[in-house]
C-alpha atoms as a PDB file:
ATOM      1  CA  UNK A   1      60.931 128.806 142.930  1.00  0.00           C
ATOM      2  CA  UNK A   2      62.853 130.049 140.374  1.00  0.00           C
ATOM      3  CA  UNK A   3      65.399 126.819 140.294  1.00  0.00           C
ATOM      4  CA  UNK A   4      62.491 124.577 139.689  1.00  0.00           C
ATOM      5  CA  UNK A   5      61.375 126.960 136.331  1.00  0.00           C
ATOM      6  CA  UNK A   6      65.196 126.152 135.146  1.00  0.00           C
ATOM      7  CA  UNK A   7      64.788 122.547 136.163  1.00  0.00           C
ATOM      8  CA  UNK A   8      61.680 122.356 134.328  1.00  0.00           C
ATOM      9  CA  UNK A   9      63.233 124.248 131.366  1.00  0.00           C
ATOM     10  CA  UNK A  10      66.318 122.164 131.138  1.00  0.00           C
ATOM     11  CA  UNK A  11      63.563 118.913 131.144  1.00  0.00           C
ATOM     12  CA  UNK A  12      61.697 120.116 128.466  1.00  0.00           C
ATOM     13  CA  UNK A  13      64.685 121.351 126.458  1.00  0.00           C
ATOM     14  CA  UNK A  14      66.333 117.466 127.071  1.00  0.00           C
ATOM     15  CA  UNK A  15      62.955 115.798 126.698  1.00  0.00           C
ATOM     16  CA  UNK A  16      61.851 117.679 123.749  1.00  0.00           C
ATOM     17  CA  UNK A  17      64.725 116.585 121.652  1.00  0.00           C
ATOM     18  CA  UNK A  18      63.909 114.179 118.825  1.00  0.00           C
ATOM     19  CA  UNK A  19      65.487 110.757 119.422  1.00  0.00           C
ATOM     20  CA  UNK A  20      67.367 109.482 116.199  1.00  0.00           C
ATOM     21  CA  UNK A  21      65.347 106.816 114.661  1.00  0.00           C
ATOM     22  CA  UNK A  22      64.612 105.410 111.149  1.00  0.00           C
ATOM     23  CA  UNK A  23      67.105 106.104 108.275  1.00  0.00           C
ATOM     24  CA  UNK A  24      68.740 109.140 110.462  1.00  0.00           C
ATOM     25  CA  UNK A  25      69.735 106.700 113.103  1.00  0.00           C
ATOM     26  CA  UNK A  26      71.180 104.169 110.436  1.00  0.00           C
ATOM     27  CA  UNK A  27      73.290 106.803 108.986  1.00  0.00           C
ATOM     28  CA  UNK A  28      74.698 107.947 112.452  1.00  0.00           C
ATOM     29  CA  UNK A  29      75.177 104.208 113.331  1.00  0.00           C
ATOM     30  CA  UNK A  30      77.098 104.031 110.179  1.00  0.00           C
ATOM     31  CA  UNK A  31      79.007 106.998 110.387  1.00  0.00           C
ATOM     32  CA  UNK A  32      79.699 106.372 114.537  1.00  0.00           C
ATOM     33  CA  UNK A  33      81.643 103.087 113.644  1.00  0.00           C
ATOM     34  CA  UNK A  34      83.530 105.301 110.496  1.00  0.00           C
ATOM     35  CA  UNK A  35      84.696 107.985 112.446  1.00  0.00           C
ATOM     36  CA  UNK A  36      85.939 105.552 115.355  1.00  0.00           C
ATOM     37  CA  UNK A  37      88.007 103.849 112.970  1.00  0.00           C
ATOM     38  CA  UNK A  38      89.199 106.698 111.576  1.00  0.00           C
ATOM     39  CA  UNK A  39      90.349 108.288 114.687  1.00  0.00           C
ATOM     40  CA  UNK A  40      91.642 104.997 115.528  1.00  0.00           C
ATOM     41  CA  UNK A  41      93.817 105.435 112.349  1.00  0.00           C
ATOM     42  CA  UNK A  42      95.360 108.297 112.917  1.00  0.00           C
ATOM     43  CA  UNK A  43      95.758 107.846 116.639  1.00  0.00           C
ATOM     44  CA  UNK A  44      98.341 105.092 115.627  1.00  0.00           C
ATOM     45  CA  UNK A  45      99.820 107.443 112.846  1.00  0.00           C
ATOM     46  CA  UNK A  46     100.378 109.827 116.015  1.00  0.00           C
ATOM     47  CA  UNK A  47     102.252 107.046 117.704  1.00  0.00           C
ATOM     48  CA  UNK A  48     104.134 106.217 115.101  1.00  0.00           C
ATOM     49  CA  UNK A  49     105.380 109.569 114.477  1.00  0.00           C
ATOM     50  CA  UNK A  50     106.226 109.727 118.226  1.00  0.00           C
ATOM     51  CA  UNK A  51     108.146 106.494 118.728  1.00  0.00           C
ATOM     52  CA  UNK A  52     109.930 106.990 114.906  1.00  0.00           C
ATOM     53  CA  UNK A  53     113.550 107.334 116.997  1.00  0.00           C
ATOM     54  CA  UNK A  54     112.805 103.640 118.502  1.00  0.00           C
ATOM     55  CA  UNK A  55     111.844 102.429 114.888  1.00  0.00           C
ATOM     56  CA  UNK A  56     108.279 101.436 115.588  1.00  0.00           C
ATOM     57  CA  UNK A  57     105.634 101.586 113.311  1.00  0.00           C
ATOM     58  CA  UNK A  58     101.541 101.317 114.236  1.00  0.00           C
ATOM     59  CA  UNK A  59      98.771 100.751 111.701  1.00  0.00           C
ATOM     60  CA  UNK A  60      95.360  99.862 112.189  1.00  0.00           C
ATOM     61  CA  UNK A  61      94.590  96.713 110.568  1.00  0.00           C
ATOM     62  CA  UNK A  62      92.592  96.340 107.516  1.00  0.00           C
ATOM     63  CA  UNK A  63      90.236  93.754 108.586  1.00  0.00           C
ATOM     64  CA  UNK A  64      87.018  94.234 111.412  1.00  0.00           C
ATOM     65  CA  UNK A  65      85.067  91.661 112.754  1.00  0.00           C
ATOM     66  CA  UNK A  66      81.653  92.112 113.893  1.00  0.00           C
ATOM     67  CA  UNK A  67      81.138  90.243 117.205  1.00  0.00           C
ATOM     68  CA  UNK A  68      77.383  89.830 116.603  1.00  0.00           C
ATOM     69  CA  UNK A  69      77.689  87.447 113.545  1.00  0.00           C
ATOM     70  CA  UNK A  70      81.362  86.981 113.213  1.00  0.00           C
ATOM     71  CA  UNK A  71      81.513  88.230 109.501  1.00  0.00           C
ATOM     72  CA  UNK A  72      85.327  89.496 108.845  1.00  0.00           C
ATOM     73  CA  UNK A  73      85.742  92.373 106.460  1.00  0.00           C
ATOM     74  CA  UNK A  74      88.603  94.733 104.936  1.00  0.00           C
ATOM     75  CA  UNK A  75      87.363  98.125 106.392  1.00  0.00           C
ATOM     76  CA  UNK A  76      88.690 100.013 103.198  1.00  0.00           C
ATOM     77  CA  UNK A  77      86.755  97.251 100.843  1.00  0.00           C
ATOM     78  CA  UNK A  78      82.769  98.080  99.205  1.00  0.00           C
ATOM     79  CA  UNK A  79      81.233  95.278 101.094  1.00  0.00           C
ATOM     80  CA  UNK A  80      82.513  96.881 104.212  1.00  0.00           C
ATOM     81  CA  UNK A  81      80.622  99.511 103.243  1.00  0.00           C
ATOM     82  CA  UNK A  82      77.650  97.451 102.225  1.00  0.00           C
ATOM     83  CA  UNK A  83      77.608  95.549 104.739  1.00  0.00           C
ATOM     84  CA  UNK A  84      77.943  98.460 107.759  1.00  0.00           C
ATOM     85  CA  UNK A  85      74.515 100.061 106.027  1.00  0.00           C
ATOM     86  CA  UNK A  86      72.443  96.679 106.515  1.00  0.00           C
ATOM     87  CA  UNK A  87      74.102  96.615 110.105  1.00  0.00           C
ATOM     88  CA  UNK A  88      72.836 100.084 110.933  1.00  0.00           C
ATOM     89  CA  UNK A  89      69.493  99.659 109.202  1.00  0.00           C
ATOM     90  CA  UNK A  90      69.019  96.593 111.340  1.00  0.00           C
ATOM     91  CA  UNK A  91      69.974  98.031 114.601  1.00  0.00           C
ATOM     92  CA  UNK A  92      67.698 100.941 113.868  1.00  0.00           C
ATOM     93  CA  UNK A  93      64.951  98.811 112.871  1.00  0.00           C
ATOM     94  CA  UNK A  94      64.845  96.789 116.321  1.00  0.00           C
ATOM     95  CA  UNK A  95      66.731  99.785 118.541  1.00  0.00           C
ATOM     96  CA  UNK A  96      68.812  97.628 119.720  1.00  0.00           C
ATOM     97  CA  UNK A  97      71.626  95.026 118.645  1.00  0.00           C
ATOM     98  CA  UNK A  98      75.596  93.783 119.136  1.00  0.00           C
ATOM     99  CA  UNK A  99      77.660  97.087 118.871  1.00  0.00           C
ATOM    100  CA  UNK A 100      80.729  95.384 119.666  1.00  0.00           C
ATOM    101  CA  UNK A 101      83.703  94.799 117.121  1.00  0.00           C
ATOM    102  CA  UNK A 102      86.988  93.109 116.887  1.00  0.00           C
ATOM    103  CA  UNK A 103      90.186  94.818 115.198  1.00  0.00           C
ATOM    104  CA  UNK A 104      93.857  94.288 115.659  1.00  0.00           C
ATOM    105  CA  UNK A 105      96.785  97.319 115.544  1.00  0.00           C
ATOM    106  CA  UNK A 106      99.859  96.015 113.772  1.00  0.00           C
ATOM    107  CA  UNK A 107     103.011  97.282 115.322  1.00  0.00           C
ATOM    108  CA  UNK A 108     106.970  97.007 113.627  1.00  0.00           C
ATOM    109  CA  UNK A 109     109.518  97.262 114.825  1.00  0.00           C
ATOM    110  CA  UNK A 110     113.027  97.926 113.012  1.00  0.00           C
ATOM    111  CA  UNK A 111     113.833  94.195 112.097  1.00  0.00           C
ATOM    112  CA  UNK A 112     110.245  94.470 110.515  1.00  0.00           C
ATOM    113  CA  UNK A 113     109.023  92.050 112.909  1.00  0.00           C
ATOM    114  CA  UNK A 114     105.079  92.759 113.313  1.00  0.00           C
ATOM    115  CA  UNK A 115     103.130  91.796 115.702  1.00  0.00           C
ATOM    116  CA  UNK A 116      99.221  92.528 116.778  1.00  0.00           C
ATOM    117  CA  UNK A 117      97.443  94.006 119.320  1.00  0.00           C
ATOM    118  CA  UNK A 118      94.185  93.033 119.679  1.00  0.00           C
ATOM    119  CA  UNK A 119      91.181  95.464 120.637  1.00  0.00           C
ATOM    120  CA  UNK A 120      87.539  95.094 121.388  1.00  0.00           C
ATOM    121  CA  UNK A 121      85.561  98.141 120.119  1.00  0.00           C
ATOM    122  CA  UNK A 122      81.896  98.854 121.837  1.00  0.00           C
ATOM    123  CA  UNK A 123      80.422 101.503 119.677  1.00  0.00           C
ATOM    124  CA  UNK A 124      78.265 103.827 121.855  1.00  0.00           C
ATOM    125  CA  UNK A 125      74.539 104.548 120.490  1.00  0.00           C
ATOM    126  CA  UNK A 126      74.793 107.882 118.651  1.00  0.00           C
ATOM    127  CA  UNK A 127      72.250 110.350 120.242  1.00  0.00           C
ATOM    128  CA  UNK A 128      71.276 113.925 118.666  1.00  0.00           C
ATOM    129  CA  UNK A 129      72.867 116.769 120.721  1.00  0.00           C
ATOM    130  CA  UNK A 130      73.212 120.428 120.291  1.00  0.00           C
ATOM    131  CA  UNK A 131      76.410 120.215 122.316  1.00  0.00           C
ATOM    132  CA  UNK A 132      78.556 117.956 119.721  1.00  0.00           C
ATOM    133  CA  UNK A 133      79.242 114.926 119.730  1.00  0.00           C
ATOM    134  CA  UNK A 134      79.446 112.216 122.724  1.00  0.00           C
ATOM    135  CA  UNK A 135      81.434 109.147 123.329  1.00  0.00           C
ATOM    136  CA  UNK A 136      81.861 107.084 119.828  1.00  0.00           C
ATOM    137  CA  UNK A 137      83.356 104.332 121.257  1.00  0.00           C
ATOM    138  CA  UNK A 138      84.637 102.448 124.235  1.00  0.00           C
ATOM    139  CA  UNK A 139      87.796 100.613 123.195  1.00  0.00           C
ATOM    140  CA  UNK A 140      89.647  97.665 124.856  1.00  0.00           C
ATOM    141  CA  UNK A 141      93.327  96.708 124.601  1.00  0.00           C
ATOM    142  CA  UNK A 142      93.351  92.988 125.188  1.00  0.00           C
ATOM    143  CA  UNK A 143      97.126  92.415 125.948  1.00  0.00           C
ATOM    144  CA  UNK A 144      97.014  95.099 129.245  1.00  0.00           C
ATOM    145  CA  UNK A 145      93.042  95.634 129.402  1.00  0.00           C
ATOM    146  CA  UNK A 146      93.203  98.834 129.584  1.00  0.00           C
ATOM    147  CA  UNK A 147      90.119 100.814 128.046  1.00  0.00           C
ATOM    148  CA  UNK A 148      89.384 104.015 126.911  1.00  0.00           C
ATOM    149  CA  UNK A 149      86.557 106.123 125.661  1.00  0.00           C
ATOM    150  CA  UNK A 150      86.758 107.794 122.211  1.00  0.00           C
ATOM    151  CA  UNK A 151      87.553 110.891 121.318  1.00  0.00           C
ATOM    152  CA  UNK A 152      87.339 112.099 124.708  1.00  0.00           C
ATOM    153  CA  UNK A 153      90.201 110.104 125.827  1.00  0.00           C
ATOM    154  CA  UNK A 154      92.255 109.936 122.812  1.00  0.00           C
ATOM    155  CA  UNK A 155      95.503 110.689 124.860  1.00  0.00           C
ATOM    156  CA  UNK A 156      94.424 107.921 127.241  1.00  0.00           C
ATOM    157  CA  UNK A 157      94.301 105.216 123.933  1.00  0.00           C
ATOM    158  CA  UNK A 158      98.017 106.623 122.885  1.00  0.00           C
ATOM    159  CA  UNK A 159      99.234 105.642 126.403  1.00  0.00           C
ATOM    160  CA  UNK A 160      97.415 102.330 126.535  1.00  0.00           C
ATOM    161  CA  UNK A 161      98.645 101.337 122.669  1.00  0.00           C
ATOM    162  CA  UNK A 162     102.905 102.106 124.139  1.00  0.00           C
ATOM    163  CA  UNK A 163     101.866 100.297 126.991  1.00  0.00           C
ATOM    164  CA  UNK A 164     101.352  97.142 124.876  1.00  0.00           C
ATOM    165  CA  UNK A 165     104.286  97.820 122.991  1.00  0.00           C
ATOM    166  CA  UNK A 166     106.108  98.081 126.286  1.00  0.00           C
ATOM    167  CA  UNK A 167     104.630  94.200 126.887  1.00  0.00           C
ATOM    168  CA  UNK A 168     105.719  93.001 123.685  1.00  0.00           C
ATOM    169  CA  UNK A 169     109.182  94.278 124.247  1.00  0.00           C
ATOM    170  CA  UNK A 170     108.976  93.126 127.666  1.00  0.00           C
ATOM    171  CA  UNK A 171     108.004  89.638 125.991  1.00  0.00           C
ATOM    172  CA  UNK A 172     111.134  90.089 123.489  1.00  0.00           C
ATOM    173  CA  UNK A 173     108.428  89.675 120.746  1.00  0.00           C
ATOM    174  CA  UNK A 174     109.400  93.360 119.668  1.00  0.00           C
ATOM    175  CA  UNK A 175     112.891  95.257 119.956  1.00  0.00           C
ATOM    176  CA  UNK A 176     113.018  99.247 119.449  1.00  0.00           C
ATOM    177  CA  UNK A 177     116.484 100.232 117.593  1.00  0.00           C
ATOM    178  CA  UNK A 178     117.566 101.191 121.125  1.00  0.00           C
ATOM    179  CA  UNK A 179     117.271  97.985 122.664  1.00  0.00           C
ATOM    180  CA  UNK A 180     119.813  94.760 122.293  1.00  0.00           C
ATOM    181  CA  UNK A 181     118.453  91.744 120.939  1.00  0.00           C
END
């Protein structure tokens, strides 16, 4: 009988924890969509460091489009920023809403030919944890559909963003310093 007093334990321990809701949930909405940007940043600055022999650079775009209502803003911009708190407040508000975005990943290569790759982001509904932190995101390439879940798979979005590079090459849209054309 003692497995069932752990079981019971582990429900109460899961059960009792406060759900985010109100202004906390807003703010980890907020900051959810921030950090998967962020690490979507830097995840290309990795790649670019890695393919710098072939002459290929990766950025993430500056613009974001929220699927729900189409707006288009410059992610570094203060109605970004404006505009991401009303979005959490109203998804906290009803519990529910669009947590899908749109950005692009510009790539360069050598002849400073750019060209973008265009991913759907599903941000995941933050929950409060004493374990860390969950899945932020679930990102889609659109070129090669491949999708990954962030940060848990960050390795995963690397291989899926050379991957569409690979297309594009493949496509002669993009030509690393190695290649002829």
């Amino acid at each position: 009988m003692g497995d069932s007093d752990d079981l019971f334990d582990i429900y109460r321990k899961d059960h009792g924890k406060a759900a985010l809701a109100g202004p906390a949930l807003a703010t980890a909405l907020a900051d959810t969509v921030r950090r998967s940007l962020a690490q979507i940043e830097e995840l290309c600055a990795e790649v670019s460091r890695a393919l710098a022999q072939a002459r290929y650079t990766t950025k993430l775009g500056q613009t974001v489009t929220d699927r729900s209502s189409y707006v288009r803003l410059d992610r570094q911009s203060e109605s970004f920023r404006d505009y991401l708190r009303g979005w959490s407040q109203q998804r906290a508000e009803r519990g529910s809403g669009g947590m899908h975005w749109e950005a692009q990943i510009l790539v360069t290569d050598h002849r400073r030919t750019t060209k973008e790759i265009g991913l759907g982001i599903a941000f995941e509904w933050p929950v409060q944890s004493a374990e860390g932190e969950g899945s932020l995101a679930f990102v889609e390439f659109w070129p090669t559909g491949a999708g990954v879940a962030l940060p848990s798979d960050a390795r995963g979005f690397q291989r899926a963003l050379v991957a569409c590079i690979i297309k594009l090459e493949q496509a002669g849209e993009l030509a690393s310093v190695n290649s002829r054309g």
